[in-house]
Protein backbone atom coordinates (compact mmCIF):
# COMPACT_ATOMS: atom_id res chain seq x y z
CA UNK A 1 -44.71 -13.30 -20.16
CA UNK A 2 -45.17 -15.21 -17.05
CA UNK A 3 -42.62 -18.14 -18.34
CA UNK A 4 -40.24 -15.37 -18.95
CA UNK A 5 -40.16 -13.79 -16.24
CA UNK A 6 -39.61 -17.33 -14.14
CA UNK A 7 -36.93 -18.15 -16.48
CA UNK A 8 -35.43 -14.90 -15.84
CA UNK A 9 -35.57 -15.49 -12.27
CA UNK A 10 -33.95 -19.11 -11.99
CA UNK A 11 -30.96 -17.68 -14.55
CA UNK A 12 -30.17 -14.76 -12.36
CA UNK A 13 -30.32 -17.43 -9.22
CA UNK A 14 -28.23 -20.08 -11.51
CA UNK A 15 -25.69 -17.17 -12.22
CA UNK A 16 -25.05 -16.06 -8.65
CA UNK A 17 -24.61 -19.64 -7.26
CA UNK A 18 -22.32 -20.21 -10.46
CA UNK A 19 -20.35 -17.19 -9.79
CA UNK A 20 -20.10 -17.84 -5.97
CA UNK A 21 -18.61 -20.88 -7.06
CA UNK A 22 -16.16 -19.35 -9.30
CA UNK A 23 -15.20 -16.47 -6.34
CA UNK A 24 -14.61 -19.58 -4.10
CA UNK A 25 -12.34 -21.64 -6.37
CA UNK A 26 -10.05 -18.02 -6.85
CA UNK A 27 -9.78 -17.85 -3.50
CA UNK A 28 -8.48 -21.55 -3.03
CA UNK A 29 -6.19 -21.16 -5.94
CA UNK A 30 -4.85 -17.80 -4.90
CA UNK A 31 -1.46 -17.49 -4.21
CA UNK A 32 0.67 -15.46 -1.59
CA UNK A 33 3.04 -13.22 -3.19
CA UNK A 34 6.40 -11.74 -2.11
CA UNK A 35 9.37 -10.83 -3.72
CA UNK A 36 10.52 -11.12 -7.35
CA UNK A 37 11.47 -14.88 -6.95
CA UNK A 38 7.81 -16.04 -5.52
CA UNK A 39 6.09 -14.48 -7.91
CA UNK A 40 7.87 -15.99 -10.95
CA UNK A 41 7.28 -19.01 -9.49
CA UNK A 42 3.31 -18.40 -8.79
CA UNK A 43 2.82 -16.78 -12.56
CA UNK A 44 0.76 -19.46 -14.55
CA UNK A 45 -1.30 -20.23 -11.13
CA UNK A 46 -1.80 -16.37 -10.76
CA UNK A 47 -2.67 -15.52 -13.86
CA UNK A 48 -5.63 -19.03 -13.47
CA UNK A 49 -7.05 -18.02 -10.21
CA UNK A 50 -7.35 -14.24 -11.41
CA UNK A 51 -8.52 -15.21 -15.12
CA UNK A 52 -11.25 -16.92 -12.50
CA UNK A 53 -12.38 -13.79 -10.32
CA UNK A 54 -12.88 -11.77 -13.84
CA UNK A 55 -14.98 -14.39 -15.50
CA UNK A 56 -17.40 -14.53 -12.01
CA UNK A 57 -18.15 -10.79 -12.33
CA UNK A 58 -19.84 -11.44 -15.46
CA UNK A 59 -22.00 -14.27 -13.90
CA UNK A 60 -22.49 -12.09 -10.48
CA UNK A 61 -23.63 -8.66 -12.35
CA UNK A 62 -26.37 -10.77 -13.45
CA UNK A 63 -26.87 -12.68 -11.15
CA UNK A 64 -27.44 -9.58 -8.61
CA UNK A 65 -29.69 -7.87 -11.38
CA UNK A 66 -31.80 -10.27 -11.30
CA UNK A 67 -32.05 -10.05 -7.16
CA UNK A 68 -32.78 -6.41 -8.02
CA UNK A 69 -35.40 -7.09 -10.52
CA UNK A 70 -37.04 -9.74 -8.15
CA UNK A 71 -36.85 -6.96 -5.42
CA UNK A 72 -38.29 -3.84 -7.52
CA UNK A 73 -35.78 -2.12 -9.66
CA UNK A 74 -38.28 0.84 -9.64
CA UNK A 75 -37.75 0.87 -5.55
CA UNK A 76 -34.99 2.89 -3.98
CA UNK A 77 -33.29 0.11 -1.88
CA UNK A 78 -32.42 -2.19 -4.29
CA UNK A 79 -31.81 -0.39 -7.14
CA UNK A 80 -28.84 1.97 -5.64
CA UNK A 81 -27.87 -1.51 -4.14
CA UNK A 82 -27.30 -2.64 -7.85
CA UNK A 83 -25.50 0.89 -8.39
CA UNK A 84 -22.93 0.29 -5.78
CA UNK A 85 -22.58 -2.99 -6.71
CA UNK A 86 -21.73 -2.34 -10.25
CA UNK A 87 -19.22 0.06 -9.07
CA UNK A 88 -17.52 -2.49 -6.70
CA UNK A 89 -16.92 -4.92 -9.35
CA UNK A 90 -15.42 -2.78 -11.83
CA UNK A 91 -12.90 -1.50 -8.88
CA UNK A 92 -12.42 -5.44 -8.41
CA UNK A 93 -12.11 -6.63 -11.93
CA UNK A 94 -9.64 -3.59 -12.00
CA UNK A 95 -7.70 -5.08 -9.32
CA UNK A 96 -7.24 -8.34 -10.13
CA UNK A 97 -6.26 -7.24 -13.66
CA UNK A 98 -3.14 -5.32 -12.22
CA UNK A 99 -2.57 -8.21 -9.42
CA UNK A 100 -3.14 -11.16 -11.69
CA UNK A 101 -2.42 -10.20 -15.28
CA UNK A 102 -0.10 -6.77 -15.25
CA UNK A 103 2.09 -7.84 -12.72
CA UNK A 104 2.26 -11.75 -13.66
CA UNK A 105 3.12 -10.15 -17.23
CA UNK A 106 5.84 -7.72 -15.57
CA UNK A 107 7.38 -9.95 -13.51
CA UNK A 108 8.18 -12.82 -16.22
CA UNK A 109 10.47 -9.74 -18.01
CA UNK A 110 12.80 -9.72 -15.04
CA UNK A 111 13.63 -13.14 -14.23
CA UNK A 112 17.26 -14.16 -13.74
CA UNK A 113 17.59 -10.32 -12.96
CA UNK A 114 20.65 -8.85 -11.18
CA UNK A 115 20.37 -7.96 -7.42
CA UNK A 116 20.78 -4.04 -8.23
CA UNK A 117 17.76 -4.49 -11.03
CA UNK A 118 15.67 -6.31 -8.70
CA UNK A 119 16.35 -3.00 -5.92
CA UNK A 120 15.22 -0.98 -8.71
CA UNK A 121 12.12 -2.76 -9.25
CA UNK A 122 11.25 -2.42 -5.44
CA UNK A 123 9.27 0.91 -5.99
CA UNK A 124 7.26 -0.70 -8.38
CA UNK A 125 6.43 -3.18 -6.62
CA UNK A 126 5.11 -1.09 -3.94
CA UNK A 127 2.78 1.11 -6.45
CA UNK A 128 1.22 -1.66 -7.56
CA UNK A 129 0.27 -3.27 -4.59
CA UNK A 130 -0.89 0.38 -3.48
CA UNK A 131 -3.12 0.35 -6.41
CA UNK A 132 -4.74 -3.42 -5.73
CA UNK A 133 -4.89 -1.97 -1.90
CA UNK A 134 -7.22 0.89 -3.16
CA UNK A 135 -9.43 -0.93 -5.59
CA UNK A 136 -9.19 -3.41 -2.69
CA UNK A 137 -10.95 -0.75 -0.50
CA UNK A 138 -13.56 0.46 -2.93
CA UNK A 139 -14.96 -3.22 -3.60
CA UNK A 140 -15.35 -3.92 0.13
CA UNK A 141 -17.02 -0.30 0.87
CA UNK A 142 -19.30 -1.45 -2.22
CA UNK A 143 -20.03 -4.46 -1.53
CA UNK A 144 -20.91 -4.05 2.05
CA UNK A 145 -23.31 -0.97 0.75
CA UNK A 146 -24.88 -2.74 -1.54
CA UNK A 147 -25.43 -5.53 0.84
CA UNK A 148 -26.87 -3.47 3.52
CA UNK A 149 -29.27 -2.13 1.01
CA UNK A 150 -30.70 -5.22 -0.46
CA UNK A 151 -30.80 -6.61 2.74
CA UNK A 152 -33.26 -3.43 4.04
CA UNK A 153 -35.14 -4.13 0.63
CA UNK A 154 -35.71 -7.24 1.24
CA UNK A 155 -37.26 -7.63 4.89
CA UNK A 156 -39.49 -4.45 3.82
CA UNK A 157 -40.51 -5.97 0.39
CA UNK A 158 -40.62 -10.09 2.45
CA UNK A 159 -40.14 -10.90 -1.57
CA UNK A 160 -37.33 -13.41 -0.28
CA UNK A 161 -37.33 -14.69 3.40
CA UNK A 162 -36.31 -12.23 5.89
CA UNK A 163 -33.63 -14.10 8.23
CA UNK A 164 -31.26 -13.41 4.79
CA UNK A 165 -31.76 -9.76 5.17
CA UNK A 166 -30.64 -9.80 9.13
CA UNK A 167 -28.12 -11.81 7.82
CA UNK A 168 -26.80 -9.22 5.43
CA UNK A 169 -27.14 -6.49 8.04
CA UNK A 170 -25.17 -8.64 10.28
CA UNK A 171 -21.98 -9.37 8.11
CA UNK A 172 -22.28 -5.83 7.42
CA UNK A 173 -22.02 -4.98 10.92
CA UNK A 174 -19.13 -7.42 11.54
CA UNK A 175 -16.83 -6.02 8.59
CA UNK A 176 -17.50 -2.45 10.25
CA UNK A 177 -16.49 -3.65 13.67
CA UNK A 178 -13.75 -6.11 12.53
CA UNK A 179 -12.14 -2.75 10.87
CA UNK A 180 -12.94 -0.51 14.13
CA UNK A 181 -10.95 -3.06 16.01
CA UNK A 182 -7.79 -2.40 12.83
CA UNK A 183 -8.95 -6.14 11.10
CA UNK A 184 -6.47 -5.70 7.82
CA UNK A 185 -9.53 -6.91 5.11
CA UNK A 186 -6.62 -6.09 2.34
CA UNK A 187 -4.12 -8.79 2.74
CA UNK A 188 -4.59 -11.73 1.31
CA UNK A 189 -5.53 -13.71 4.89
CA UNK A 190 -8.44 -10.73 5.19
CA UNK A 191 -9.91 -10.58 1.91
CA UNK A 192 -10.23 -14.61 1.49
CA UNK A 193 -11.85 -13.89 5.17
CA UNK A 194 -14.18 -11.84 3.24
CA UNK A 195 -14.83 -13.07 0.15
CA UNK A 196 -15.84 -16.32 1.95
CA UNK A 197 -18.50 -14.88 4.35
CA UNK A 198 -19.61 -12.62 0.99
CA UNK A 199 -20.32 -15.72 -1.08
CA UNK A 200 -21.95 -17.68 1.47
CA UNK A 201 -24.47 -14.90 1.50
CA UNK A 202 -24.40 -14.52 -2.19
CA UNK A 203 -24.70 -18.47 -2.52
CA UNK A 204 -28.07 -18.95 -0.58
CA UNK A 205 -29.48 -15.43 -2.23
CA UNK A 206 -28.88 -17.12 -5.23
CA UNK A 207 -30.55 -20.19 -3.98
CA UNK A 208 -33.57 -18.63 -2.74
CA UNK A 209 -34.18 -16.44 -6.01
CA UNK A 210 -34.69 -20.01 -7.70
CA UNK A 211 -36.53 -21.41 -4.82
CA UNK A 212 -39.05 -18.16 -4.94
CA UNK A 213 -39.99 -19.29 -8.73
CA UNK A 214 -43.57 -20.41 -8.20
């Protein structure tokens, strides 16, 4: 049971680090969008860099059950952590579905398109991108929960060292006063701003959950 469990525990590690890796390669292929010109001529590399993002949620789920597990999935902190968490990426899988797939999809129906069509397709345009704001929303609000809540888990529980937990509390702290001081996190300059200090912390949890393997 013993081997089990350590195998467990260096899979969930290996699949956060792995899907870190995958969040960080989106964000480096991710395009910038614009009118119905650019994005016909960013379809194949948006549909790649948000084919990416959906197959790392797989990898982080995992990944971040395992960080529960390691923590005490019968304890509150972590386990409503893992709730939050689960709900954050199916907003974000969500989003980059309509963002990477639906609208890549739309688009390539409308090329050579008339002026007066490509008016008409200007409300569209702007519901969509009202939808990716608001899944947008939810999987920051998640993620920073479920964040704050594994990092209070884990400098009460001193299962993993404690500097990542102050760590965790502290990017927390900085999204909340970024967005007091009207940071945008929901364009694309903000969220790659997040994602990257997300995955950093994500990386070395992942790291450390191997590490902790006796």
């Amino acid at each position: 049971m013993k081997n089990m469990n350590s195998g467990f525990k260096k899979g969930t590690g290996i699949s956060l680090i792995i899907g870190s890796v995958l969040m960080i390669v989106t964000m480096l292929l991710h395009p910038v969008g614009g009118d119905l010109d650019q994005l016909l001529k960013i379809v194949r590399i948006g549909i790649v860099s948000h084919s990416i993002a959906i197959a790392s949620i797989p990898f982080v789920a995992y990944g971040f059950w395992g960080l529960t597990r390691h923590l005490g999935s019968d304890r509150f902190f972590p386990m409503i952590a893992f709730s939050f968490m689960a709900f954050g990426l199916v907003a974000v899988m969500i989003a980059a579905a309509i963002n990477g797939l639906i609208l890549m999809d739309f688009v390539q129906h409308y090329e050579g398109a008339t002026d007066g069509t490509i008016a008409s397709l200007q409300p569209v345009f702007v519901l969509i991108r009202s939808f990716n704001h608001a899944f947008d929303f939810i999987y920051i609000g998640a993620v920073c929960v479920s964040t704050l809540f594994w990092s209070i888990g884990i400098i009460t529980t001193k299962l993993l060292p404690r500097w990542l937990g102050y760590w965790g509390i502290a990017l927390v702290a900085l999204v909340l006063m970024l967005i007091l001081f009207d940071f945008v996190f929901i364009d694309v300059k903000g969220f790659t701003l997040f994602i990257f200090g997300y995955v950093a912390w994500t990386f070395c949890t992942g790291y450390l959950l191997i590490k902790s393997d006796p």
